[in-house]
Protein backbone atom coordinates (compact mmCIF):
# COMPACT_ATOMS: atom_id res chain seq x y z
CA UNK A 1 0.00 0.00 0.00
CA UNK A 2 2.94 2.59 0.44
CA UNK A 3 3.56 2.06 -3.04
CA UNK A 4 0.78 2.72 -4.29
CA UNK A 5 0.22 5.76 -1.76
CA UNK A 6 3.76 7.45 -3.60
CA UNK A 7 2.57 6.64 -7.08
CA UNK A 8 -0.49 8.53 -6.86
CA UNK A 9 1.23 11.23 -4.70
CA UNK A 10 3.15 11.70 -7.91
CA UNK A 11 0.59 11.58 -9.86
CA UNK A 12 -1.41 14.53 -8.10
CA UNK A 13 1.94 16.69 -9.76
CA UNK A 14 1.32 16.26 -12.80
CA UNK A 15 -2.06 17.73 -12.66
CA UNK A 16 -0.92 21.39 -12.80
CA UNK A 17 2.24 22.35 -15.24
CA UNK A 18 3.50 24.46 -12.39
CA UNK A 19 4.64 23.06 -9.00
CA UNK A 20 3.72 26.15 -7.00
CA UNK A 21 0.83 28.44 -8.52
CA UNK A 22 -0.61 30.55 -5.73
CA UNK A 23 -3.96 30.89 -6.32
CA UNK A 24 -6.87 30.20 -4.16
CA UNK A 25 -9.85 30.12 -6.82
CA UNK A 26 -8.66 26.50 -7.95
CA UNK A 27 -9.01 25.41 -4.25
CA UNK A 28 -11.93 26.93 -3.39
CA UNK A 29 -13.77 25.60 -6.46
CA UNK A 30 -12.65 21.90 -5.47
CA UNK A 31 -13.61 22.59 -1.94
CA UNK A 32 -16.99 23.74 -2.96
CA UNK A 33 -17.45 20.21 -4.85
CA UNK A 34 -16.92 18.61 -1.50
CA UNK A 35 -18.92 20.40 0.56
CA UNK A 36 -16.77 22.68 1.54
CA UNK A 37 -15.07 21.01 4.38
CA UNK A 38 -12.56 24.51 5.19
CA UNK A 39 -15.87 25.35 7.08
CA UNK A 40 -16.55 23.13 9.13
CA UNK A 41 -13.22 22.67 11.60
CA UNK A 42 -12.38 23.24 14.86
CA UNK A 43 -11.24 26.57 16.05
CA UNK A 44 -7.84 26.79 13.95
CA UNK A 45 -4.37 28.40 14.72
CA UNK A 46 -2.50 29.61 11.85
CA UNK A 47 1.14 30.02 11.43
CA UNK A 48 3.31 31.77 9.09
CA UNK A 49 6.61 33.28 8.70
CA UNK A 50 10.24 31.79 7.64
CA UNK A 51 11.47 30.07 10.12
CA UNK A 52 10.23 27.99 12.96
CA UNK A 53 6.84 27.69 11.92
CA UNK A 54 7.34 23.37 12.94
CA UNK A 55 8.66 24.19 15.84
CA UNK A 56 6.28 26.61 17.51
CA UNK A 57 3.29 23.82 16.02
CA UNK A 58 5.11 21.14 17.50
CA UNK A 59 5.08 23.29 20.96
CA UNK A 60 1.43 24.28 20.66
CA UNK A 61 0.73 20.26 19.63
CA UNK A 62 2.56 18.75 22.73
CA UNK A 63 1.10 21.55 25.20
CA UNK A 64 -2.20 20.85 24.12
CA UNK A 65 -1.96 17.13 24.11
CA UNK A 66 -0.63 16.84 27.52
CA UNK A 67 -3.91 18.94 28.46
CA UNK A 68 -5.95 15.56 26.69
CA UNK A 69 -6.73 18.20 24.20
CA UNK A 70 -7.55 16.13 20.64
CA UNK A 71 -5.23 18.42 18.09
CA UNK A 72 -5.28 18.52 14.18
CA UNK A 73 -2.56 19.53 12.40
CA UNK A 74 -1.13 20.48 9.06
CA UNK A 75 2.03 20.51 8.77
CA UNK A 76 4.61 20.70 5.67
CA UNK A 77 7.37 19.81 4.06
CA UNK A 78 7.54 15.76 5.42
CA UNK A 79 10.87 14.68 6.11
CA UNK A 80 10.45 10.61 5.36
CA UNK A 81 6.22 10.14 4.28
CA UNK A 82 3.96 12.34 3.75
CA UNK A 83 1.62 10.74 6.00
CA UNK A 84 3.36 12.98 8.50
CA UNK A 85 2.51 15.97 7.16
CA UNK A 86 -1.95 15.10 8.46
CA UNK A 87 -2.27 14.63 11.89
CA UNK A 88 -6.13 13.57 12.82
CA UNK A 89 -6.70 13.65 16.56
CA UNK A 90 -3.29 13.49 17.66
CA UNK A 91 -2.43 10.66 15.39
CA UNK A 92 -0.55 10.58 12.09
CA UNK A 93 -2.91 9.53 9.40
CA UNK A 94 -2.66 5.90 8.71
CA UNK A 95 -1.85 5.05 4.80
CA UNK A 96 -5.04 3.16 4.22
CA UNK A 97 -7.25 6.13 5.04
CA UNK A 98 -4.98 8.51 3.53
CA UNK A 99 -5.05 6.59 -0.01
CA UNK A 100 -8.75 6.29 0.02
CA UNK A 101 -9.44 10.07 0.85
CA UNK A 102 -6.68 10.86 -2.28
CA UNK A 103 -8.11 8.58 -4.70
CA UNK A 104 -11.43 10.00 -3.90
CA UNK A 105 -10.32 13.58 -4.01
CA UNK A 106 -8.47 13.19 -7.25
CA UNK A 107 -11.84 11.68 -8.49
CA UNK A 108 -13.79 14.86 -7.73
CA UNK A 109 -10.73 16.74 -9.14
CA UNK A 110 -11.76 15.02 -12.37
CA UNK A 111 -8.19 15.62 -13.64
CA UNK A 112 -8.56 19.82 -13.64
CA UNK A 113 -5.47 21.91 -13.10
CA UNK A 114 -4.40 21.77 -9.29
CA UNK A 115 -1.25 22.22 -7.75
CA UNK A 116 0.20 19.44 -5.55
CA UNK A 117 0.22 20.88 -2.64
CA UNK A 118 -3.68 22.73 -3.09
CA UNK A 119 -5.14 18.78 -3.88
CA UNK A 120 -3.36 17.92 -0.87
CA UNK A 121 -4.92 20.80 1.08
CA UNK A 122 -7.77 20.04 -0.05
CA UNK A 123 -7.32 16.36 1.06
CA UNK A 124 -6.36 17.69 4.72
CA UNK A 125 -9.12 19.49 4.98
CA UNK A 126 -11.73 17.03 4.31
CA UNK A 127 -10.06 14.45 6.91
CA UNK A 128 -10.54 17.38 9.21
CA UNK A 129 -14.11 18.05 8.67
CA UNK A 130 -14.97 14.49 9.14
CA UNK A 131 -13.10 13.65 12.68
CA UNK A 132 -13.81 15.47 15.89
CA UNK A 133 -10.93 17.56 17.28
CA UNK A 134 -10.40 20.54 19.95
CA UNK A 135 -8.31 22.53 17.76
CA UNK A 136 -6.58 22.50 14.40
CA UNK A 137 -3.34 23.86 14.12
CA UNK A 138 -2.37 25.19 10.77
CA UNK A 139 1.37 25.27 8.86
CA UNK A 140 1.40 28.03 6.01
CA UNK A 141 3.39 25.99 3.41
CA UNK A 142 4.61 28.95 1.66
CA UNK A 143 3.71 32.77 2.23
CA UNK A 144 -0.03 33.37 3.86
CA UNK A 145 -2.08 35.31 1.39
CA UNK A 146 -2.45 33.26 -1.58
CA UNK A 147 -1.53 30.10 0.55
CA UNK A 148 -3.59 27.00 0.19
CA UNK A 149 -4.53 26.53 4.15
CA UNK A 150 -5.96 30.46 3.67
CA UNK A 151 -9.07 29.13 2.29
CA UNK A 152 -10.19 29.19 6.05
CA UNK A 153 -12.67 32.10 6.99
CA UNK A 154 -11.93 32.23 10.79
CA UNK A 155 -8.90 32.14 12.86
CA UNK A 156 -8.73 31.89 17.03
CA UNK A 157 -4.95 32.70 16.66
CA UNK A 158 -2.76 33.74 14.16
CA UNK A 159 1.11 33.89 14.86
CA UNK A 160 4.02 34.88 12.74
CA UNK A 161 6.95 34.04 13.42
CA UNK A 162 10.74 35.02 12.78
CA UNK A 163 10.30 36.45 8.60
CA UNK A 164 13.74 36.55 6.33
CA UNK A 165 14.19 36.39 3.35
CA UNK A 166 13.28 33.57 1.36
CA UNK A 167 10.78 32.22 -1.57
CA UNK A 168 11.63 35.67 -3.69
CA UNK A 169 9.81 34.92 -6.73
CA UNK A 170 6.82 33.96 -5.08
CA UNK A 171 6.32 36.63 -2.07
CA UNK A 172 8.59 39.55 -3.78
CA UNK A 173 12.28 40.66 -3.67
CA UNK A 174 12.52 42.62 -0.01
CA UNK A 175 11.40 41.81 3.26
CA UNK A 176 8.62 44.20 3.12
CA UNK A 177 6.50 42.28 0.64
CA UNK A 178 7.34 39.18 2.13
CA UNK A 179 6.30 40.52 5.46
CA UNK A 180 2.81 41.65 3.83
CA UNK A 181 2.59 37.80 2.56
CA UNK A 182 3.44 36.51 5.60
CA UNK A 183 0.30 39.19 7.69
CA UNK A 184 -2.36 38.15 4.90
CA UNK A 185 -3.17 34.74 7.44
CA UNK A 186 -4.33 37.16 9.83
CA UNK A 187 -8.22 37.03 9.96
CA UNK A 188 -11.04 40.08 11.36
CA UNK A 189 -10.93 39.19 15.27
CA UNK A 190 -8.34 36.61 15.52
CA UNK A 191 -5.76 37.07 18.35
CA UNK A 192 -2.34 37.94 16.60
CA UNK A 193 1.02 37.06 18.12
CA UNK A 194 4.10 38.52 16.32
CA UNK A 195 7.24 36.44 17.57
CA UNK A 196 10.97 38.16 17.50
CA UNK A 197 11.49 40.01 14.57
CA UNK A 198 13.68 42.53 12.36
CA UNK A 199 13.38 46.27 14.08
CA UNK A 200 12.12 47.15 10.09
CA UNK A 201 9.78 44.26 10.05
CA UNK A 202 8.39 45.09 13.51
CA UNK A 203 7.92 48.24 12.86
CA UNK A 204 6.06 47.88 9.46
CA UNK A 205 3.98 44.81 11.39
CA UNK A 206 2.50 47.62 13.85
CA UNK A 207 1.81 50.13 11.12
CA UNK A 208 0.23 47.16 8.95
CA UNK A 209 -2.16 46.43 11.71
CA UNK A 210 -2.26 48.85 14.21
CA UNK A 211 -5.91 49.92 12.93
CA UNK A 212 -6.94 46.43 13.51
CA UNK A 213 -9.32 45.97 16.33
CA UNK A 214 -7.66 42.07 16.92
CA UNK A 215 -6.01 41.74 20.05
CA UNK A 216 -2.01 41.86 19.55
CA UNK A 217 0.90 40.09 21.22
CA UNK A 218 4.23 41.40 19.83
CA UNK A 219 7.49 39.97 21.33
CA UNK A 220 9.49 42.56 23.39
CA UNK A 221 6.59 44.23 24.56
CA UNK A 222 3.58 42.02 25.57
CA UNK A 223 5.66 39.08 25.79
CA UNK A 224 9.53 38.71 26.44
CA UNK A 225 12.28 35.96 27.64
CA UNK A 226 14.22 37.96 30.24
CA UNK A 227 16.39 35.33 31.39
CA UNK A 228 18.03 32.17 30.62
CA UNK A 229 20.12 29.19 32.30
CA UNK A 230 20.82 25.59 31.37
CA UNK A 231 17.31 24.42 32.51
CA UNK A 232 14.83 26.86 32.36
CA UNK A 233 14.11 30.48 30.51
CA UNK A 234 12.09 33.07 32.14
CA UNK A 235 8.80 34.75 30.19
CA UNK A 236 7.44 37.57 31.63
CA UNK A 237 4.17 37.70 29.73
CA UNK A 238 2.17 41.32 30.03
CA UNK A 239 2.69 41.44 33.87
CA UNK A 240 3.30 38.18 35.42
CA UNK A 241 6.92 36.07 34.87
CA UNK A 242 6.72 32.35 34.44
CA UNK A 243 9.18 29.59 34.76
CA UNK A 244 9.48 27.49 31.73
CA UNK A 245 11.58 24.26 30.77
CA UNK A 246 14.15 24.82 28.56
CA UNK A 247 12.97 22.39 25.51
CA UNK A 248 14.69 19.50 24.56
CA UNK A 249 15.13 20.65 21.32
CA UNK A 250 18.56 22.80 20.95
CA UNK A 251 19.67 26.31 20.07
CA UNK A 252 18.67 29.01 21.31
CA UNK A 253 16.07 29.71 18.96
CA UNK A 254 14.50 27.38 20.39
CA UNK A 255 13.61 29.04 23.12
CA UNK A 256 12.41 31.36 21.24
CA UNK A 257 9.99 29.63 19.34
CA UNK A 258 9.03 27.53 22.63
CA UNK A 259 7.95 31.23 24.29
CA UNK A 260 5.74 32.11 21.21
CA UNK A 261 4.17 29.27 21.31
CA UNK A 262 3.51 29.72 25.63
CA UNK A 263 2.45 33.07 24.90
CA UNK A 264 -0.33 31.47 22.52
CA UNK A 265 -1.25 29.49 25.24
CA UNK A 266 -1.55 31.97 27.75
CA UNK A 267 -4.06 34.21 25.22
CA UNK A 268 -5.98 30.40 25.52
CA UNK A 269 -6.49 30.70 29.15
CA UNK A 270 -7.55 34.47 28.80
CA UNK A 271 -9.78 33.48 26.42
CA UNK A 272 -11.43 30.55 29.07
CA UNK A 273 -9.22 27.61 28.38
CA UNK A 274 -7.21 25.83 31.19
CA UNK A 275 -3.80 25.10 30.31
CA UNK A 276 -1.48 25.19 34.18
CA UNK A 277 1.73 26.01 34.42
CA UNK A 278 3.03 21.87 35.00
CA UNK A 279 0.86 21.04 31.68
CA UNK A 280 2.82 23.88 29.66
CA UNK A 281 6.23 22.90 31.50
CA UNK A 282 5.27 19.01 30.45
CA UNK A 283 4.34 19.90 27.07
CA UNK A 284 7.64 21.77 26.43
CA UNK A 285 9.58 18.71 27.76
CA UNK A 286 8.11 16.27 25.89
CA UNK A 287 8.33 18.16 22.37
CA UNK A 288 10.46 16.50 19.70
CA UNK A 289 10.61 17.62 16.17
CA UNK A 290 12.69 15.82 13.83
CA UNK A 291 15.81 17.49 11.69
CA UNK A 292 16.36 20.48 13.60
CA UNK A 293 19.80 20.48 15.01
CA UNK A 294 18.70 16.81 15.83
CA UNK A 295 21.77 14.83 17.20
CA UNK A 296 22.72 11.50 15.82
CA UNK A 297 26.34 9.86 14.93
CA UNK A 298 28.93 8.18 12.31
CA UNK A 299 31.44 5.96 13.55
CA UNK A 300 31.20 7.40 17.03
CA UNK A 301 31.65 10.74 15.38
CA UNK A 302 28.87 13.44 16.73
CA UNK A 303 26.53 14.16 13.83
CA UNK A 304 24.05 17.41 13.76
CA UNK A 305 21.16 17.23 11.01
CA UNK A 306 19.17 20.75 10.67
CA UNK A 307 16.94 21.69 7.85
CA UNK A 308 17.64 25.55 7.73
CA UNK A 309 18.50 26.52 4.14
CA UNK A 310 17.87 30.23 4.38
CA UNK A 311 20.21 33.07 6.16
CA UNK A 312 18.41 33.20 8.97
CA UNK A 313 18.87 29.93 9.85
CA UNK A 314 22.40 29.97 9.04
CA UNK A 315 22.68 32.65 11.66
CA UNK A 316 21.09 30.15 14.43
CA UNK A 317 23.79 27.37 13.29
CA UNK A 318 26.49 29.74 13.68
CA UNK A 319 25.40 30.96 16.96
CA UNK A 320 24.45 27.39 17.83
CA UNK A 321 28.68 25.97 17.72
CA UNK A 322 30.14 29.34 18.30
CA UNK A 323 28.51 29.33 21.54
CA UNK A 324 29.95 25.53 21.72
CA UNK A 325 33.03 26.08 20.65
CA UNK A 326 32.99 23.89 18.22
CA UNK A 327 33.36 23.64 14.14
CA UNK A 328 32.52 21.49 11.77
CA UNK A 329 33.01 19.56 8.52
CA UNK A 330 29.50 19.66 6.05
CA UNK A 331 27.50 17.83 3.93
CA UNK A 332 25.62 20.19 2.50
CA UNK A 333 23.18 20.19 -0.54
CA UNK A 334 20.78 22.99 -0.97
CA UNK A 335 17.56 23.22 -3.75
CA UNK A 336 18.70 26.17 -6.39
CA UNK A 337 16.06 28.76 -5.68
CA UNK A 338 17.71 29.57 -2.52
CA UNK A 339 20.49 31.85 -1.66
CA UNK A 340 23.58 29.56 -1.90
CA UNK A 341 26.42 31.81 -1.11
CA UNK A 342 24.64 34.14 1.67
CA UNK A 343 24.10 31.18 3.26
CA UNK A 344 27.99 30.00 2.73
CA UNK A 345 29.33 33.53 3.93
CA UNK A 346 27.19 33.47 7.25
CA UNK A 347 28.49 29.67 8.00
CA UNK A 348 31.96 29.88 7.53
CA UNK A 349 33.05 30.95 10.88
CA UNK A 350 31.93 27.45 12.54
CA UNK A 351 33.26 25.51 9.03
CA UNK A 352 36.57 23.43 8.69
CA UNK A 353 35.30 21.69 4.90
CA UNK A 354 32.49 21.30 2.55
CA UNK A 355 31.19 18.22 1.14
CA UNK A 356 29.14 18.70 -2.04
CA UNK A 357 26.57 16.73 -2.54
CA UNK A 358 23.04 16.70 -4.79
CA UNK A 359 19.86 16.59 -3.11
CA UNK A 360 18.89 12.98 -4.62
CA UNK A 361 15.12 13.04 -6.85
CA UNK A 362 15.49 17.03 -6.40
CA UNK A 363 15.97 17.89 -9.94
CA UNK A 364 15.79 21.54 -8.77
CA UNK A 365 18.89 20.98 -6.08
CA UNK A 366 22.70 22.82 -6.64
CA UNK A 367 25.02 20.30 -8.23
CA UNK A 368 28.16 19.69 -6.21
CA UNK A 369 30.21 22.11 -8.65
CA UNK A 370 27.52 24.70 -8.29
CA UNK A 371 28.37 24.70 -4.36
CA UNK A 372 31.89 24.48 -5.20
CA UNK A 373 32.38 27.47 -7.40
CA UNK A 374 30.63 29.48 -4.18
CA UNK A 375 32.64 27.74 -1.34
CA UNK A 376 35.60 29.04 -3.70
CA UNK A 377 34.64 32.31 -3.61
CA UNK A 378 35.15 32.43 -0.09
CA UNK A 379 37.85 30.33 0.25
CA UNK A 380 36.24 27.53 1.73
CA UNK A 381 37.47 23.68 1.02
CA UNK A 382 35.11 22.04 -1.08
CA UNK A 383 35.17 18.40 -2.05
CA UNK A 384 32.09 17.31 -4.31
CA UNK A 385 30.50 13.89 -3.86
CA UNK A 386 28.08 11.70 -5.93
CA UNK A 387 26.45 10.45 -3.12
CA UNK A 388 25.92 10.77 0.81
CA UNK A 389 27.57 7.05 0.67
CA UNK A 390 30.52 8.41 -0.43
CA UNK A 391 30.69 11.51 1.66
CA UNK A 392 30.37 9.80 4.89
CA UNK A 393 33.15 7.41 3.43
CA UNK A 394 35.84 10.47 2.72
CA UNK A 395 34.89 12.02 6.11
CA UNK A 396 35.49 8.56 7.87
CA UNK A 397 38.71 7.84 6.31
CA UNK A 398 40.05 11.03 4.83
CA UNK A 399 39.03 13.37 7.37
CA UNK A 400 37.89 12.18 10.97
CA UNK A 401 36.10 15.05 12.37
CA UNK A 402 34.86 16.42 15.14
CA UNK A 403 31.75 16.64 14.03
CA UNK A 404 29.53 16.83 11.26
CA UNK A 405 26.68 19.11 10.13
CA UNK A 406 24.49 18.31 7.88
CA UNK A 407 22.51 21.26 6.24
CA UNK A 408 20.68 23.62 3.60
CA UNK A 409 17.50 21.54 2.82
CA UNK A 410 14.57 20.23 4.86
CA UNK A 411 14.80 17.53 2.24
CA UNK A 412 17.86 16.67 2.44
CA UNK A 413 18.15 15.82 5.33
CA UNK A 414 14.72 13.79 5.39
CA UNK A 415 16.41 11.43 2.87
CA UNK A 416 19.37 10.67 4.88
CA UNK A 417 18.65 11.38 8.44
CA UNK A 418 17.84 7.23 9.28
CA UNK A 419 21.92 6.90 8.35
CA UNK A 420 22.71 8.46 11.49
CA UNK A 421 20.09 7.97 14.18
């Protein structure tokens, strides 16, 4: 049956000539053929922004289930199936249900232009409508505006987190339009919750809404860490500080992303839910979320796998081993619509050598000499590979690090991660 599942999965791409359209009119038309399922889900939480959008879901999701909440959630790219990407009461979708809901999804379709990821919206949403749940928790998959998951009318909570720059062709070339993408989740009387931004993006964020009768959570003023330690980080939320566990997850942007997601919670309980201070502590604890700075090993050598491929995250990998004192040897592939050698320059400092590789079945991945001819421009070594077999075979015998990052694509490291865990 997982066969099958992946050959239709690649057969919803071929349905639209382009693999990202944003659009929602050929969403809402296929909705409207079933019913229109977008309506009729629980109260929803929206996410968008650049970077740890997973993380702060993953938060929310744990927090929630430890409260014997029933949570939804949507969640994309997939790192190994894409059965992770539908959660349905807590619980990844199981294949057999997921095939049948495709199959009869593509039916309605009847074989009219869709994009991938708006059939498989569309998909998510109908397995939503049809199973009870507390909450749905929503992951833009690229943007906010014209995003598929914006089909929804109503929002409880819409939070944006950390916004670089990334996706140019789609959301525009400066942060300002991408920011503009990013706000067009937020929905009339939703409670917005801005996480740590860009002084520029901040400040156009509070001009955007500021006529906006929503209520509005911005980080540094209504919600702030003000201290850390190796156990715990302190959120002072409006007036009152609370004690949280540091999560198990590392960096220290994950902190971050763990007190945007507390501060949702805490608009919850003004708004008459119950979450208590041990639930969120629990919740925080227990959260694991695959591929970010997640810790594994070759040959006894220390492996860390992280899926940041834009300069943003480059900056929380550099801060990450700076702050351990430690560099590192890569493998590195990256997909060629992002920005290769900012991404290079920011990284260096924590980098000893570069191995090349290409994102295998990523047609639209850097070759290894593409990612040589930029580590060369900033005099970084550069070997290039065929495959991550034979990188892990020159580090093992021709190198012996340290330790090893692996980096610049979600996917990437979804294809390779079981090699080290």
């Amino acid at each position: 049956m997982p066969k099958q599942l992946d050959k239709l999965l690649q057969q919803l791409i071929t349905l639209h000539p382009k693999y990202i359209d944003l659009s929602l009119n050929r969403l809402l038309e296929l909705l409207q053929k079933i019913d229109n399922p977008h309506l009729k889900l629980p109260p929803i939480i929206h996410i968008a922004g650049t970077n740890g959008k997973g993380s702060t879901l993953s938060y929310l999701r744990h927090i929630m289930m430890e409260n014997k909440f029933l949570v939804h959630a949507y969640i994309s790219p997939h790192l190994k199936s894409f059965n992770e990407r539908i959660i349905l009461a807590n619980k990844e979708v199981v294949t057999s249900k997921l095939l049948k809901n495709l199959q009869y999804i593509k039916k309605i379709n009847n074989d009219n232009p869709i994009t991938f990821f708006e059939i498989t919206t569309a998909v998510a949403f109908y397995l939503f409508s049809k199973q009870k749940a507390d909450f749905l928790i929503l992951e833009t998959g690229l943007g906010g505006r014209l995003d598929a998951t914006n089909v929804v009318k109503n929002s409880l909570i819409n939070i944006i987190t950390p916004i670089d720059i990334d996706h140019q062709e789609y959301l525009g070339k400066n942060i300002i339009k991408i920011t503009n993408e990013k706000l067009g989740i937020v929905k009339k009387n939703s409670n917005i919750i801005i996480g740590k931004q860009k002084k520029i993006i901040t400040s156009y964020i509070k001009e955007k809404i500021k006529k906006k009768k929503n209520t509005k959570l911005f980080y540094g003023k209504q919600f702030k860490i003000m201290k850390t330690n190796s156990k715990k980080f302190t959120l002072r939320y409006k007036k009152i500080h609370y004690s949280i566990n540091n999560p198990n997850l590392l960096g220290n942007h994950q902190i971050e992303n763990a007190s945007l997601a507390v501060a949702a919670i805490l608009r919850l309980n003004e708004l008459g839910y119950n979450f208590s201070n041990r639930i969120i502590n629990q919740g925080i604890f227990k959260t694991k979320w695959a591929g970010r700075l997640e810790k594994g090993q070759l040959n006894n050598i220390p492996v860390y796998l992280d899926g940041a491929h834009n300069p943003d995250g480059a900056i929380q990998l550099l801060k990450f081993f700076q702050k351990q004192k430690n560099k590192c040897w890569l493998i590195f592939g990256m997909l060629n619509n992002k920005d290769l050698l900012s991404y290079l320059k920011i990284i260096k400092p924590i980098t000893l050598g570069v191995i090349a590789i290409k994102i295998k079945g990523e047609k639209n991945s850097f070759t290894p000499q593409q990612i040589s001819m930029n580590c060369s421009k900033l005099n970084i070594a550069c070997f290039e590979k065929k495959s991550i077999k034979d990188a892990n075979n020159f580090l093992t015998t021709k190198v012996m690090p340290k330790n090893i990052l692996i980096c610049g694509s979600l996917y990437l490291v979804g294809k390779i991660r079981y090699l080290y865990l």
